[in-house]
C-alpha atoms as a PDB file:
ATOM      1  CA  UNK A   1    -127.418  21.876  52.539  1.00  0.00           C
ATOM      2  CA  UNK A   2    -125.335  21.097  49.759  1.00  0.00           C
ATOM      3  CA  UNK A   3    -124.520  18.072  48.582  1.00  0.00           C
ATOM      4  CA  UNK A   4    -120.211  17.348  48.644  1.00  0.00           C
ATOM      5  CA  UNK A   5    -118.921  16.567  44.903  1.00  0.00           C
ATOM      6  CA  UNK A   6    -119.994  12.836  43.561  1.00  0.00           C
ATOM      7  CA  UNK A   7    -116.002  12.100  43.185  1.00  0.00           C
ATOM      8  CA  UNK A   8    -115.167  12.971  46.550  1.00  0.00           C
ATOM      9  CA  UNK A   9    -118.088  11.046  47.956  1.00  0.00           C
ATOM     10  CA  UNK A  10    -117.402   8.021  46.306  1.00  0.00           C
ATOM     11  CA  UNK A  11    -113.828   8.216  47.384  1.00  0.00           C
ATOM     12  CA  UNK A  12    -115.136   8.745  51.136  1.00  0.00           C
ATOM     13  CA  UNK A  13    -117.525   5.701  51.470  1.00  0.00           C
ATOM     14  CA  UNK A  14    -114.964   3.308  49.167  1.00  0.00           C
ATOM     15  CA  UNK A  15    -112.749   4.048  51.651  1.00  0.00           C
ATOM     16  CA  UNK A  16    -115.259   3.614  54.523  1.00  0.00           C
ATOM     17  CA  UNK A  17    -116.233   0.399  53.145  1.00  0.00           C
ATOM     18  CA  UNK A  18    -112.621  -0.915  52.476  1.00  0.00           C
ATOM     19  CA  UNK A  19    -111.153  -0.189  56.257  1.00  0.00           C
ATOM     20  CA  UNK A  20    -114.673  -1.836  57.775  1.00  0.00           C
ATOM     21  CA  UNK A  21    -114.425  -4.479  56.213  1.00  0.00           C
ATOM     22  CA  UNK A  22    -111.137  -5.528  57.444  1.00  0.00           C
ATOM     23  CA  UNK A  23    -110.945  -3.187  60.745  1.00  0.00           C
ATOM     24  CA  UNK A  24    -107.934  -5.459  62.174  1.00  0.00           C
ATOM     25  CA  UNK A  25    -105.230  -3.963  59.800  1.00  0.00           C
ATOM     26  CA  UNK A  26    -106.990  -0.465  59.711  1.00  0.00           C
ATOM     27  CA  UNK A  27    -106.258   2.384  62.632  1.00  0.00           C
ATOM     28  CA  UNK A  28    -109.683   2.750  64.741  1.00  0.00           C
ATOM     29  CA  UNK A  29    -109.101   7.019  64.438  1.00  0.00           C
ATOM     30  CA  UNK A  30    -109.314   6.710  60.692  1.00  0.00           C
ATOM     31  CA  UNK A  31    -112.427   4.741  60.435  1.00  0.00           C
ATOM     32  CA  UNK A  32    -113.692   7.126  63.338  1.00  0.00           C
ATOM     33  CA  UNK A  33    -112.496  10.146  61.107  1.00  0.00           C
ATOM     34  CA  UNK A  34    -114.295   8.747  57.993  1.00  0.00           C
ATOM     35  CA  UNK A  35    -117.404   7.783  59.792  1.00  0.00           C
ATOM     36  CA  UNK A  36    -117.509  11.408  61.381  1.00  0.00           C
ATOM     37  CA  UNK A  37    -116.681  13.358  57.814  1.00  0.00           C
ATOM     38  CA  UNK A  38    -119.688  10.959  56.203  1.00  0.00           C
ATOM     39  CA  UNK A  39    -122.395  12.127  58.658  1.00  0.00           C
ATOM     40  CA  UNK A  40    -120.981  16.214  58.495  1.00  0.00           C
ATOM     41  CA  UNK A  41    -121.070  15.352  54.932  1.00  0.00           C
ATOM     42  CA  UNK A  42    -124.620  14.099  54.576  1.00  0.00           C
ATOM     43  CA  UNK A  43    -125.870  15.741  57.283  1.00  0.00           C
ATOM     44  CA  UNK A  44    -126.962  12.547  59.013  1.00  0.00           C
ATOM     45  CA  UNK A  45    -125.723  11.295  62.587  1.00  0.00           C
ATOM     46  CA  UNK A  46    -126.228   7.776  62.320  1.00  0.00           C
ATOM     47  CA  UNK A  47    -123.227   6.078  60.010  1.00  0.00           C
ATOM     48  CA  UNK A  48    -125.538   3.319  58.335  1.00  0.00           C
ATOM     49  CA  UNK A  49    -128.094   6.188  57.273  1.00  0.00           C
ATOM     50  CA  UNK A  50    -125.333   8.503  56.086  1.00  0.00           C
ATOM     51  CA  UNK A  51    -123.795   5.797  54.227  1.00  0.00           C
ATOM     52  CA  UNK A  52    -127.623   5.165  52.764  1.00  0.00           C
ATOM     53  CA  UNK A  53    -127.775   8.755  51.698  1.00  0.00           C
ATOM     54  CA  UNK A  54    -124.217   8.905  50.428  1.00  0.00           C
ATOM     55  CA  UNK A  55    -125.206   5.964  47.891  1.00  0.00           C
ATOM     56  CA  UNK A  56    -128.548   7.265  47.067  1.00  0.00           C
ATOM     57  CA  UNK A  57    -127.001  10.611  45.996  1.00  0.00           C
ATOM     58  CA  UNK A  58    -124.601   8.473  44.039  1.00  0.00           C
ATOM     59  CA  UNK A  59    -126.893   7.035  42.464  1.00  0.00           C
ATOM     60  CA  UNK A  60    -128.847   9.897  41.370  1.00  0.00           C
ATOM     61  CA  UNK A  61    -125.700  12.006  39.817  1.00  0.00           C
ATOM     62  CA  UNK A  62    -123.414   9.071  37.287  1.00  0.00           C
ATOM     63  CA  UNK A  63    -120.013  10.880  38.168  1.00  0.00           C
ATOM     64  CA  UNK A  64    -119.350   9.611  41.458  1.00  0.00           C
ATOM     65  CA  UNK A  65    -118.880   5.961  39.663  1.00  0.00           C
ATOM     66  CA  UNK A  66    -116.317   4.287  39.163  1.00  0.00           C
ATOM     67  CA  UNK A  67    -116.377   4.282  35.722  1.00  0.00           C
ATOM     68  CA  UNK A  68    -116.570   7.778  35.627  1.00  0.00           C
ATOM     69  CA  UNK A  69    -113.901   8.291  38.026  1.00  0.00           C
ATOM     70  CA  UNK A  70    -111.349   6.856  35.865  1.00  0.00           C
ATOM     71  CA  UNK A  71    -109.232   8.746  33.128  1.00  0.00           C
ATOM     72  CA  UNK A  72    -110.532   9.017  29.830  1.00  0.00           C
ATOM     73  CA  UNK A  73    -108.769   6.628  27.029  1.00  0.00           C
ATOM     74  CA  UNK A  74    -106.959   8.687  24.318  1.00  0.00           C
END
């Protein structure tokens, strides 16, 4: 299996995190989309585990941070 780009990730459980955490104002497909692309994308079924494994590989490869996310200063 291989692992989806760090950037893209990070995006995808941000998001995740962000519409949970406030599920009133967010549409219940959307989190259901998101939840369903995280465990096709780690290759999980259970959303807490592919959210575990989404951070681990995070934390293993430095470009799906934040910091690294943002532009470059000039």
């Amino acid at each position: 299996m291989l692992k989806p780009d760090p950037i893209v990730l990070r995006r995808l459980v941000d998001e995740y995190e962000t519409l949970t955490a406030a599920p009133a104002t967010a549409p219940e497909s959307r989190i259901a989309d998101l939840a369903y692309t995280l465990c096709v994308s780690t290759g999980t079924r259970d959303v807490g585990r592919a959210l575990a494994t989404a951070r681990a590989w995070l934390a293993q490869d430095g470009r799906g941070t934040a910091a690294a996310a943002a532009p470059a200063a000039v």
